[in-house]
PDB file of N, CA and C in Angstrom:
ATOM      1  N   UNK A   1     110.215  92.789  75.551  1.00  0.00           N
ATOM      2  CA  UNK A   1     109.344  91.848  76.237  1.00  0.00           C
ATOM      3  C   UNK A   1     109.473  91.980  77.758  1.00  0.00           C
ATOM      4  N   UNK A   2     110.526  92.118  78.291  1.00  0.00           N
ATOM      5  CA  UNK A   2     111.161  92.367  79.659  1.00  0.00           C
ATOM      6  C   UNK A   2     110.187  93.486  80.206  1.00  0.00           C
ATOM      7  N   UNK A   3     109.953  94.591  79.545  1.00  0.00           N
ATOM      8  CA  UNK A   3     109.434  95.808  79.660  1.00  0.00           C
ATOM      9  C   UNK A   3     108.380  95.890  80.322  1.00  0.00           C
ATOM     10  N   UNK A   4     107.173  95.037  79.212  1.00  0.00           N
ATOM     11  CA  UNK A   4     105.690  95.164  78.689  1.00  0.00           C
ATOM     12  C   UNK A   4     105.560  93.682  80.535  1.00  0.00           C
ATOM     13  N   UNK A   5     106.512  92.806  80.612  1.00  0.00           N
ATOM     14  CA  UNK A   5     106.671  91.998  81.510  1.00  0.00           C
ATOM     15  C   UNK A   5     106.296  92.940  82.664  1.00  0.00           C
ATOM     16  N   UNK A   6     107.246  93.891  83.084  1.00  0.00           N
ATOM     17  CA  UNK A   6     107.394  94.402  84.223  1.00  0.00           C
ATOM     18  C   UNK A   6     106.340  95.219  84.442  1.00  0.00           C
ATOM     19  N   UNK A   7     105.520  96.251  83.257  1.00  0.00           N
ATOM     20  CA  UNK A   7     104.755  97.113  83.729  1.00  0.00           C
ATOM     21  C   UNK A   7     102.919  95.745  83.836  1.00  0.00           C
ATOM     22  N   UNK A   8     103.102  95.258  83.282  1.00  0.00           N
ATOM     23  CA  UNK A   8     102.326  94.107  83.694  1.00  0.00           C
ATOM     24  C   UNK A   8     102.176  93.911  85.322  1.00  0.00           C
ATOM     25  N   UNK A   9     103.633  93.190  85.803  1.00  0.00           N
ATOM     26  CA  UNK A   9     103.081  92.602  87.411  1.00  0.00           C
ATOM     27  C   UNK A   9     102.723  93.819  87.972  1.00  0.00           C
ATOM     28  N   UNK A  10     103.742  95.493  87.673  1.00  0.00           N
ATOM     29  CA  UNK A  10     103.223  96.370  88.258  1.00  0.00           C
ATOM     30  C   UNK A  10     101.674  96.489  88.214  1.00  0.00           C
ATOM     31  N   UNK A  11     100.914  96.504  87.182  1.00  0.00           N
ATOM     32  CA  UNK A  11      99.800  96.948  86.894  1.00  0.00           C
ATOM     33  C   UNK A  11      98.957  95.919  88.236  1.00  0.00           C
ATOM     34  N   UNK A  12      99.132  94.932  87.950  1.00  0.00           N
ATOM     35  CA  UNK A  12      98.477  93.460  89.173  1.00  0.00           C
ATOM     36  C   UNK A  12      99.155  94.193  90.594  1.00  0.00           C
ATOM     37  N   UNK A  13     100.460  94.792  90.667  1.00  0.00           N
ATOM     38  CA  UNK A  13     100.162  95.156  91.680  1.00  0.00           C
ATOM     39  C   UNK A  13      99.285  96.743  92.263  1.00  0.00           C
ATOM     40  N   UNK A  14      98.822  97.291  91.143  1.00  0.00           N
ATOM     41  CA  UNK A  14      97.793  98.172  91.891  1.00  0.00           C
ATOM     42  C   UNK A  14      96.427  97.832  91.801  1.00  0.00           C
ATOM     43  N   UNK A  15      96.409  96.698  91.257  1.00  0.00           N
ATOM     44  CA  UNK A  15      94.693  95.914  91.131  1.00  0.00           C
ATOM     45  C   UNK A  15      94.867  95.459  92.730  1.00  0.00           C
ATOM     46  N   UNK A  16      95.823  95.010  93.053  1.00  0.00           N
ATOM     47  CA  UNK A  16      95.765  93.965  94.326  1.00  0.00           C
ATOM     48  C   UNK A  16      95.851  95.135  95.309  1.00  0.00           C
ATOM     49  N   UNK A  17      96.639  96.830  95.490  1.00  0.00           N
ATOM     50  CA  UNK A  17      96.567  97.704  96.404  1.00  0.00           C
ATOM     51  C   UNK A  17      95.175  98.220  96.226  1.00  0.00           C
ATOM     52  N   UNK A  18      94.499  98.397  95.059  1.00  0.00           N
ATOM     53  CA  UNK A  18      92.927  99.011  94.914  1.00  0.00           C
ATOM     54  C   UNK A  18      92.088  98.165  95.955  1.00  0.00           C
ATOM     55  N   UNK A  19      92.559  96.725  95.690  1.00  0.00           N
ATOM     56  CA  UNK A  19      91.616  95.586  96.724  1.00  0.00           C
ATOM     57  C   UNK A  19      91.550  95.828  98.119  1.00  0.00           C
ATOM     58  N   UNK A  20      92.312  95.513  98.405  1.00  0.00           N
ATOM     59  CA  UNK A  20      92.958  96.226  99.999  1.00  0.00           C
ATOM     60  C   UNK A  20      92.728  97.309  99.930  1.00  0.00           C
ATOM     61  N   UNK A  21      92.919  98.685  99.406  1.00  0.00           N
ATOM     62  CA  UNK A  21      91.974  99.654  99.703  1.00  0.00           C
ATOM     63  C   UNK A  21      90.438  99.620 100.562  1.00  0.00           C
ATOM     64  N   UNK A  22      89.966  98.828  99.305  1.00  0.00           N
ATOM     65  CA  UNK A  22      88.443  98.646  99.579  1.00  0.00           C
ATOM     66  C   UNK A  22      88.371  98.051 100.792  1.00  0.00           C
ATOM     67  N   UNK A  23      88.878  97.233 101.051  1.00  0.00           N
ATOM     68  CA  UNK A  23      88.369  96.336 102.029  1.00  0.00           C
ATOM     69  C   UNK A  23      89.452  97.066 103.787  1.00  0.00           C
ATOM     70  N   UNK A  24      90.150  97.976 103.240  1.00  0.00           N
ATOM     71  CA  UNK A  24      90.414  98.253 104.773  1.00  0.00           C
ATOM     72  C   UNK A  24      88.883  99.847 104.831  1.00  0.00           C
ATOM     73  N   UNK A  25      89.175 100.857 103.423  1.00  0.00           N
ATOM     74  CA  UNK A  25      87.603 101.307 103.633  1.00  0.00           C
ATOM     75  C   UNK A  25      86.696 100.874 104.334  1.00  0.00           C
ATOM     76  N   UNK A  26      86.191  99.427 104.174  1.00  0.00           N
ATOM     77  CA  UNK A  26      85.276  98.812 104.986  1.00  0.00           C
ATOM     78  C   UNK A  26      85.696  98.607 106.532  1.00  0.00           C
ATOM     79  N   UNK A  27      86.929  98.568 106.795  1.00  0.00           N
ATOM     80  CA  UNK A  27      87.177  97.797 108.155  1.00  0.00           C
ATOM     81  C   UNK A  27      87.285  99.714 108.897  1.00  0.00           C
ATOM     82  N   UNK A  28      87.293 100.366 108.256  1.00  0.00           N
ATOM     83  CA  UNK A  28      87.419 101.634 108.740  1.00  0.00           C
ATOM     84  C   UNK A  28      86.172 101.817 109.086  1.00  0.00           C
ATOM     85  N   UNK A  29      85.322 101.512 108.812  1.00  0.00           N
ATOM     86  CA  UNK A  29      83.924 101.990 108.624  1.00  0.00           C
ATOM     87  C   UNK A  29      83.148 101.299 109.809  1.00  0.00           C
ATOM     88  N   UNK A  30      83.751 100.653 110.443  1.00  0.00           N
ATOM     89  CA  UNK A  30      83.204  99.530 110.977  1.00  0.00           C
ATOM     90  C   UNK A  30      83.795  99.428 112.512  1.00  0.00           C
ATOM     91  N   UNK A  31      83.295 100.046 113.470  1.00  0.00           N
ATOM     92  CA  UNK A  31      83.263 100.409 114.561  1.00  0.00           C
ATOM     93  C   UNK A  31      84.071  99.772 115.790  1.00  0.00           C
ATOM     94  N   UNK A  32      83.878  98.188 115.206  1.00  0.00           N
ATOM     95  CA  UNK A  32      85.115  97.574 116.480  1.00  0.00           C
ATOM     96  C   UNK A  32      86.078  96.974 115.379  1.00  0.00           C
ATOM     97  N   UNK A  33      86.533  97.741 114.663  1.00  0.00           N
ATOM     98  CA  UNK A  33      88.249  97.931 113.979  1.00  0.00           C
ATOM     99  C   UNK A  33      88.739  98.868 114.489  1.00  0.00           C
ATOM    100  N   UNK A  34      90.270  98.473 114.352  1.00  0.00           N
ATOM    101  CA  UNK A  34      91.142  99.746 115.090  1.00  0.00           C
ATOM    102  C   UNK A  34      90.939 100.649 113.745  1.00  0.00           C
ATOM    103  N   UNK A  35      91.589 101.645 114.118  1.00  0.00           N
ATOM    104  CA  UNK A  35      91.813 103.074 113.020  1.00  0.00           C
ATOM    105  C   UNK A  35      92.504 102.624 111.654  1.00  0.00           C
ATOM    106  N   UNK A  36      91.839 102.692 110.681  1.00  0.00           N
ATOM    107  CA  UNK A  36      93.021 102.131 109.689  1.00  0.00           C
ATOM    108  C   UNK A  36      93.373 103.737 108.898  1.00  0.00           C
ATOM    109  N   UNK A  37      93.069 104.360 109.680  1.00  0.00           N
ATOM    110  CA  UNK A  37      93.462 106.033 108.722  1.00  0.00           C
ATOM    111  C   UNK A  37      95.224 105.709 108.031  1.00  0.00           C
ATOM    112  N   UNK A  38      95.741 105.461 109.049  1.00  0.00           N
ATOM    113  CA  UNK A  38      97.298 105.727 108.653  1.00  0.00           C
ATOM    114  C   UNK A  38      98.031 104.103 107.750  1.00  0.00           C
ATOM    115  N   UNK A  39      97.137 102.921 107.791  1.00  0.00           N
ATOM    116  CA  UNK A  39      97.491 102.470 106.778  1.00  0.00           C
ATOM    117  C   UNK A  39      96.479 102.729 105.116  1.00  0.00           C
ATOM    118  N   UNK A  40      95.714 103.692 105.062  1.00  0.00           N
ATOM    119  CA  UNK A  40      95.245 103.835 103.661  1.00  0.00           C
ATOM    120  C   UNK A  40      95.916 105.118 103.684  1.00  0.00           C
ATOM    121  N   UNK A  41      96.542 105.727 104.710  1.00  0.00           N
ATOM    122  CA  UNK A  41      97.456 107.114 103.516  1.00  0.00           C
ATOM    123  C   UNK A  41      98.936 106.160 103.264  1.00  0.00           C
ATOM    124  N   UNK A  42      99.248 105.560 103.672  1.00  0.00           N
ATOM    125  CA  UNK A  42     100.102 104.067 103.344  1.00  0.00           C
ATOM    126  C   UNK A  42     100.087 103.624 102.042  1.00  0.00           C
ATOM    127  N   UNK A  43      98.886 103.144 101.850  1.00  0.00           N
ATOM    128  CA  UNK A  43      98.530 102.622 100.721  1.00  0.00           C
ATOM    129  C   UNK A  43      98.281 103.910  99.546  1.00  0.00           C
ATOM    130  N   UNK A  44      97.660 104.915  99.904  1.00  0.00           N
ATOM    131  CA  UNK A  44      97.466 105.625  99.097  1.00  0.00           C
ATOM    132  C   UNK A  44      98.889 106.265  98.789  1.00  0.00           C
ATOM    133  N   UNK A  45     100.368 106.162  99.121  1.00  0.00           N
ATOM    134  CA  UNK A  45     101.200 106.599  99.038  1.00  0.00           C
ATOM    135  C   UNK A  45     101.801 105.251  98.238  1.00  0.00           C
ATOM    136  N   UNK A  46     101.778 104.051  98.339  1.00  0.00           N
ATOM    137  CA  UNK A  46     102.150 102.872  97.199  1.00  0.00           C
ATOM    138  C   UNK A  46     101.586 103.354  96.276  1.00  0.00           C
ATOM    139  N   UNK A  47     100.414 103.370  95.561  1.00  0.00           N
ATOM    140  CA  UNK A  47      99.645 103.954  94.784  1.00  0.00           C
ATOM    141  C   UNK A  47     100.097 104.773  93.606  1.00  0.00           C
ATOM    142  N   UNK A  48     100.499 105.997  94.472  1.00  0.00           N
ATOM    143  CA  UNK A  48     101.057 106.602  93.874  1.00  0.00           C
ATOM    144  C   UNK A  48     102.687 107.179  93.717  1.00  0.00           C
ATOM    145  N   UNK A  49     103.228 106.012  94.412  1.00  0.00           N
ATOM    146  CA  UNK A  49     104.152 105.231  93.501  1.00  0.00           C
ATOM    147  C   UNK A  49     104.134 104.098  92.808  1.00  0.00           C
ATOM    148  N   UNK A  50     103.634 103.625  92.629  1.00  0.00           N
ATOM    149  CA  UNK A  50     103.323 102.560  91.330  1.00  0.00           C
ATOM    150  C   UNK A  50     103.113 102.730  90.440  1.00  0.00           C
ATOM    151  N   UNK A  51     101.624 104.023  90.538  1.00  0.00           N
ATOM    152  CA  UNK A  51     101.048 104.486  89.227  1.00  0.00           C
ATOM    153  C   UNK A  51     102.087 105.286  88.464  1.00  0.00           C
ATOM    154  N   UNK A  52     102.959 106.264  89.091  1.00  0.00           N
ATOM    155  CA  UNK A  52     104.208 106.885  88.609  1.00  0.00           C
ATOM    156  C   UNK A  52     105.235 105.539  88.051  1.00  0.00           C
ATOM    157  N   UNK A  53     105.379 104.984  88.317  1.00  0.00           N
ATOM    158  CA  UNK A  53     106.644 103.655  87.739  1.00  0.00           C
ATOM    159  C   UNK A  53     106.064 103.518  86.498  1.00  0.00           C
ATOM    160  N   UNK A  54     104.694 102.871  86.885  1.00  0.00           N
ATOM    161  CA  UNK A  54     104.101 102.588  85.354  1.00  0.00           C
ATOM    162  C   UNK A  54     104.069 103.771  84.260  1.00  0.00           C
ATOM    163  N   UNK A  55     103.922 105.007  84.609  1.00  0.00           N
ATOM    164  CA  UNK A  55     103.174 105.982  83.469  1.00  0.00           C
ATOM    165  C   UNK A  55     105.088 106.138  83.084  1.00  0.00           C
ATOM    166  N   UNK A  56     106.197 106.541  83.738  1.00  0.00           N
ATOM    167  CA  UNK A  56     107.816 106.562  83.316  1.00  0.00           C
ATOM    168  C   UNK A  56     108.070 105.571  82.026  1.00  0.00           C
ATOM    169  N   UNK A  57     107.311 104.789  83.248  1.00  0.00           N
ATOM    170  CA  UNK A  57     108.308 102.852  81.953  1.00  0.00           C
ATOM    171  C   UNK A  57     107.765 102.973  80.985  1.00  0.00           C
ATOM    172  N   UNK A  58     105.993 103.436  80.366  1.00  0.00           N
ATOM    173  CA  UNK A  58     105.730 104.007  79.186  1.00  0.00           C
ATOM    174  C   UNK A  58     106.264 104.555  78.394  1.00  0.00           C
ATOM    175  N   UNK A  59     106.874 105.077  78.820  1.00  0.00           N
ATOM    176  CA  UNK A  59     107.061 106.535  77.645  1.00  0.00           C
ATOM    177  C   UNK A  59     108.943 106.349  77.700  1.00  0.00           C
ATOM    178  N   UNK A  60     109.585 105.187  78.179  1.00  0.00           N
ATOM    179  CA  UNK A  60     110.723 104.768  77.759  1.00  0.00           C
ATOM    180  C   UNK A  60     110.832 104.181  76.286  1.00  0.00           C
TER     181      UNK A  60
END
């Protein structure tokens, strides 16, 4: 139960990094925002550590 627990909040937490994705995408896009290049390779680097935690704790 502990398990199926943990890869759970993980999972909510890459729904909630996908969100923020999107929405710094947008603030990137958008001319009087600063640069957000170096926080979405940021994020895209949580990502894919998360998605790796989750696909491990599977197959335990």
């Amino acid at each position: 139960m502990l398990k199926a627990n943990f890869i759970h909040k993980l999972k909510i937490a890459v729904k909630e990094a996908d969100e923020t994705e999107y929405w710094l995408f947008l603030c990137d896009a958008h001319k009087s925002y600063p640069d957000c290049k170096e926080l979405l390779n940021d994020l895209s680097e949580i990502l894919r550590i998360l998605n790796k935690i989750i696909s491990t704790s599977k197959l335990k």
